[in-house]
Structure formats: structure tokens, C-alpha cells
Protein backbone atom coordinates (compact mmCIF):
# COMPACT_ATOMS: atom_id res chain seq x y z
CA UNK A 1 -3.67 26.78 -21.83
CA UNK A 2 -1.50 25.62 -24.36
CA UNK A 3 -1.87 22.94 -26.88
CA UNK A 4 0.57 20.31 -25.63
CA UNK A 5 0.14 17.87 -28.52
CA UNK A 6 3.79 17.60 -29.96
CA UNK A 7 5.91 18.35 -26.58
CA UNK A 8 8.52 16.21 -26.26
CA UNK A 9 10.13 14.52 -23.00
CA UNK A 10 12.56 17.15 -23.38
CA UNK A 11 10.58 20.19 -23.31
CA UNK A 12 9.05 19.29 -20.32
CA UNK A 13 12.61 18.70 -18.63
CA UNK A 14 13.13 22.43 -19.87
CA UNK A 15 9.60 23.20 -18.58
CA UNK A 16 10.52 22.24 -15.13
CA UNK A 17 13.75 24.00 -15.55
CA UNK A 18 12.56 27.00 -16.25
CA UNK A 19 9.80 26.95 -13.88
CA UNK A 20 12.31 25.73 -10.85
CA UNK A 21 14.68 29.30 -11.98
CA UNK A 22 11.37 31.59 -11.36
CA UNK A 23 10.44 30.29 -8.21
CA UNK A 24 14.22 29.52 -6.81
CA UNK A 25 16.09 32.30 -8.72
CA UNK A 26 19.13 31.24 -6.51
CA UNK A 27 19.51 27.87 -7.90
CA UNK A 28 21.38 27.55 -10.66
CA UNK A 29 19.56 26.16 -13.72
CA UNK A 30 22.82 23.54 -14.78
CA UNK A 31 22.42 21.99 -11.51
CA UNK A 32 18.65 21.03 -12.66
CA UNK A 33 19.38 17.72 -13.92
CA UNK A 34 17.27 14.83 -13.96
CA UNK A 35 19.21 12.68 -11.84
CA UNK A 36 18.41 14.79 -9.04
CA UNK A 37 15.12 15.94 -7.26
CA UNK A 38 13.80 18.98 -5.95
CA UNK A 39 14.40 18.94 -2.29
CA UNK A 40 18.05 17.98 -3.62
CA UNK A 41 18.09 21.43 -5.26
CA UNK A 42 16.65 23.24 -2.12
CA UNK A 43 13.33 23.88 -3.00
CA UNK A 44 11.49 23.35 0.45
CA UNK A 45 7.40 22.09 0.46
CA UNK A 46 5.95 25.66 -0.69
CA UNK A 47 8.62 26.30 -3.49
CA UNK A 48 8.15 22.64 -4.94
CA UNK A 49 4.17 23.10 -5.31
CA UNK A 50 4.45 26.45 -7.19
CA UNK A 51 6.91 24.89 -9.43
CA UNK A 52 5.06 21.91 -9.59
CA UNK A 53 1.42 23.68 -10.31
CA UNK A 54 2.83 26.34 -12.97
CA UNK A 55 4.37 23.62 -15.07
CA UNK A 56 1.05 21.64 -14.58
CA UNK A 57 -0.97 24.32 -15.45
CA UNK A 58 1.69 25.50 -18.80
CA UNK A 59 1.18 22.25 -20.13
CA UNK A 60 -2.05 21.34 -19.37
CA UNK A 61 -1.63 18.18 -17.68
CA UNK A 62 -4.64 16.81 -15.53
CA UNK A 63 -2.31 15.16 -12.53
CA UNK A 64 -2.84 15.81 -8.56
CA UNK A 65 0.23 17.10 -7.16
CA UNK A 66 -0.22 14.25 -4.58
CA UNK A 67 1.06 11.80 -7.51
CA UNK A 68 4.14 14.27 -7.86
CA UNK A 69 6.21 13.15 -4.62
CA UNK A 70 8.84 14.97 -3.28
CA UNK A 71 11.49 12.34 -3.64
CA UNK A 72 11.03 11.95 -7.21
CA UNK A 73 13.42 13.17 -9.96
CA UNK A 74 13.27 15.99 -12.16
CA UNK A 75 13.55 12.90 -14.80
CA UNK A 76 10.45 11.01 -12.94
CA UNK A 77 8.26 14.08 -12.60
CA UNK A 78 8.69 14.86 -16.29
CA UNK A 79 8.38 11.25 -17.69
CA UNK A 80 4.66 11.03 -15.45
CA UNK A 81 3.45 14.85 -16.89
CA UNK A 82 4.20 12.97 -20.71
CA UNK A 83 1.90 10.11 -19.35
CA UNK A 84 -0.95 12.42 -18.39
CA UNK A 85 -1.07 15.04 -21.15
């Protein structure tokens, strides 16, 4: 794991972005916003839980996936991860 110390709200937007691309090479990484969520992007149950667990596991955050709802945004997801590094 990485130490996660200085990331910034910002990094961990580009976190999920990048995360999002490798599991759902299809979508398209501008349409990654925060505004929207993940089911929004297409990402179905199984493709939201791998994106969701790599970026947990990059950053080392300590947070139950069953916190991370599906109808959250990209924005909400990142702004809990910050509160739970």
C-alpha cells in the first residue's frame, strides 16, 4: 500500500478515473465527472465493486464498500475515501 498522507481531493477524483478506464475500457474517461455516478456511466453491480475495491485498496482507505452506494457521485465517493484515509 501506498502512503496516502498528502493526496489531495483531486487525486482521488483521478484515482477513480483511472480505475473506472481499467475496468470499463469503453467508457470514456471525460465523461467521468463528478456530477455523475457510476451506474450513470454504465458500470453495472460487478464493474462498480472492482472499481470501487482497487481504488480502496491504492489508497489505503479502511471503508466497507456497503458505505460506497451506488447512487452516489464520483464527487461523493471521493469526498468520503478523503474522510477515511
Amino acid at each position: 500500500m501506498s502512503d496516502t498522507t498528502g493526496l489531495t481531493h483531486d487525486e482521488i477524483l483521478r484515482t477513480i478515473r483511472r480505475h473506472t478506464v481499467a475496468v470499463v475500457p469503453e467508457i470514456d474517461s471525460a465523461r467521468i465527472v463528478p456530477e455523475r455516478t457510476l451506474d450513470e456511466l454504465g458500470c453495472n453491480s460487478i464493474d462498480r465493486a472492482e472499481i470501487l475495491t482497487g481504488v480502496l485498496e491504492e489508497l489505503d482507505v479502511d471503508l466497507p464498500l456497503e458505505k460506497l452506494t451506488s447512487g452516489a457521485t464520483v464527487e461523493e465517493l471521493a469526498r468520503l475515501m478523503g474522510e477515511h484515509r
